[in-house]
Protein backbone atom coordinates (compact mmCIF):
# COMPACT_ATOMS: atom_id res chain seq x y z
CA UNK A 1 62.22 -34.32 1.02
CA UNK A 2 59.76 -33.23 -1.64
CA UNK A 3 56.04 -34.70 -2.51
CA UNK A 4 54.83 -35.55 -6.03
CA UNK A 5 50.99 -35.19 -5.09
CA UNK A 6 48.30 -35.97 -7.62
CA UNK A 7 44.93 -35.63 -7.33
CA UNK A 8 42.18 -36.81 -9.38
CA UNK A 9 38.46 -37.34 -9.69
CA UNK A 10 37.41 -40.93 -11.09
CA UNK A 11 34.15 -40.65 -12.82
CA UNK A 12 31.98 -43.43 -10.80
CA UNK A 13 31.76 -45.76 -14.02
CA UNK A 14 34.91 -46.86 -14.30
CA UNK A 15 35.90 -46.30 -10.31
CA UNK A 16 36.19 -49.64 -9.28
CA UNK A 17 38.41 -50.50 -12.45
CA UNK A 18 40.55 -48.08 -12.08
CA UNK A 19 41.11 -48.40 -8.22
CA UNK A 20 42.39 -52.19 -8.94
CA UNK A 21 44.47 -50.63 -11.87
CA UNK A 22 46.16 -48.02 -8.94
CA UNK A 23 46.78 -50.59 -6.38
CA UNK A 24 48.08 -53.62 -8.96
CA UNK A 25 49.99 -51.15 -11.62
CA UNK A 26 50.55 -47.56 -11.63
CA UNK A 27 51.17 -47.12 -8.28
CA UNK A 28 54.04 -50.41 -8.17
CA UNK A 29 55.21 -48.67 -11.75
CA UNK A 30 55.93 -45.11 -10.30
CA UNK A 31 57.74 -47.04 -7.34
CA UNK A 32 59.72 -49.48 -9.74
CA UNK A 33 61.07 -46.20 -11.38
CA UNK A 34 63.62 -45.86 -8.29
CA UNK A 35 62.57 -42.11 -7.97
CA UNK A 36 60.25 -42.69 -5.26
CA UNK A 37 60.48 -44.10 -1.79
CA UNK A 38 56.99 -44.21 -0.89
CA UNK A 39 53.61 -43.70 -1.75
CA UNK A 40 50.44 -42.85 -0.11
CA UNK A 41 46.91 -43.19 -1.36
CA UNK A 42 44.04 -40.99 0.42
CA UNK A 43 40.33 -40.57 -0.48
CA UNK A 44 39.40 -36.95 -0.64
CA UNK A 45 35.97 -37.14 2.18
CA UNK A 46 34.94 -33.57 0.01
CA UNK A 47 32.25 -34.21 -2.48
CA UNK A 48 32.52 -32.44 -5.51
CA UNK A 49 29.65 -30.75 -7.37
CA UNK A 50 31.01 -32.54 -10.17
CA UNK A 51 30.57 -35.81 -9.05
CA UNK A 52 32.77 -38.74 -9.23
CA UNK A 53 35.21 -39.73 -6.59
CA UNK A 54 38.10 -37.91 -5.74
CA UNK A 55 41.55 -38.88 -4.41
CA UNK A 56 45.11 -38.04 -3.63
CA UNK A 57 48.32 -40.04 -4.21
CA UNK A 58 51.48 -38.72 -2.73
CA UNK A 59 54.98 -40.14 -3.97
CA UNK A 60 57.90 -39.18 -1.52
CA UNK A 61 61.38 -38.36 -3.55
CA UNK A 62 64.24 -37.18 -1.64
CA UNK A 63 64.96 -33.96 -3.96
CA UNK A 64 63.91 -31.69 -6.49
CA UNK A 65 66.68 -33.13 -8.61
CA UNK A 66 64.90 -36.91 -8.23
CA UNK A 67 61.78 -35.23 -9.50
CA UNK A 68 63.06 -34.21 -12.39
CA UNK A 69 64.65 -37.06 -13.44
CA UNK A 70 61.30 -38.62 -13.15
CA UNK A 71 59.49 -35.75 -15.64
CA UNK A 72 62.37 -36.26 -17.75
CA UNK A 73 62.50 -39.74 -18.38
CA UNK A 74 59.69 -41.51 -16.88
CA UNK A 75 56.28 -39.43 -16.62
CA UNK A 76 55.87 -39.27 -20.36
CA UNK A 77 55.46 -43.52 -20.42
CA UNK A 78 53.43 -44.06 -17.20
CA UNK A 79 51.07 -41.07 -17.93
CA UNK A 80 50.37 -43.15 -21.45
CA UNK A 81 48.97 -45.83 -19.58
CA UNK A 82 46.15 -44.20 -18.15
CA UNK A 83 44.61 -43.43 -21.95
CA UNK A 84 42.36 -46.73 -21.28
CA UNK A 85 40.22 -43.86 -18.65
CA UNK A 86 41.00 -41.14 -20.70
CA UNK A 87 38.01 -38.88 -20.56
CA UNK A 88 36.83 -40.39 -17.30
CA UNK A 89 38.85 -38.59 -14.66
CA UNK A 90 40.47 -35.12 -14.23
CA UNK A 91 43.64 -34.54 -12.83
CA UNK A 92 46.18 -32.37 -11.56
CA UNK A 93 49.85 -32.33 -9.95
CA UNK A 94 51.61 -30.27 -7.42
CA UNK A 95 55.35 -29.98 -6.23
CA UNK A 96 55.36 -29.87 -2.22
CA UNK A 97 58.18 -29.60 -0.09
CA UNK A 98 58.62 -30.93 3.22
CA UNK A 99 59.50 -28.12 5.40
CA UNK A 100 59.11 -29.92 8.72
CA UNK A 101 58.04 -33.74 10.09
CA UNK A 102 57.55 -34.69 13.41
């Protein structure tokens, strides 16, 4: 089982926009893609000296292989669709694997 994790910071002017946009589309989009099975979204309780708010969204894939399948043919399109906030928010990706789940 691996994670796609990303976290980002939403710049508090366009928060409550982009939340809705999360919940109603890009979250439902990344699922529709068939490489995920799940997804969890968690608010980061760390302020950041940046400001803004800050959270984590974790997709579950069953391999490595599934992940790449999604870089290869579906990250390109859904990452366009955040260019509406472009500028507003700062974001970055990691690879985890599940090593053990009890």
């Amino acid at each position: 089982m691996y994670i796609y994790n990303v976290t980002i910071n939403i710049d508090n002017s366009i928060h409550d926009e982009w939340l809705d946009w999360m919940k109603t589309k890009h979250i439902p989009a990344m699922l529709d893609t068939g490489k995920f099975k799940k997804a969890l979204m968690t608010r980061v309780q760390v302020e950041e000296e940046m400001g803004g708010i800050t959270y984590s969204i974790q997709y579950r894939t069953e391999s490595k292989e599934m992940l790449q399948k999604y870089y290869k043919e579906d990250a390109e399109t859904l990452r366009e669709q955040s260019k509406p906030f472009e500028g507003k928010f700062v974001a970055f990706r990691t690879e985890l694997e599940v090593v053990n789940e009890q």
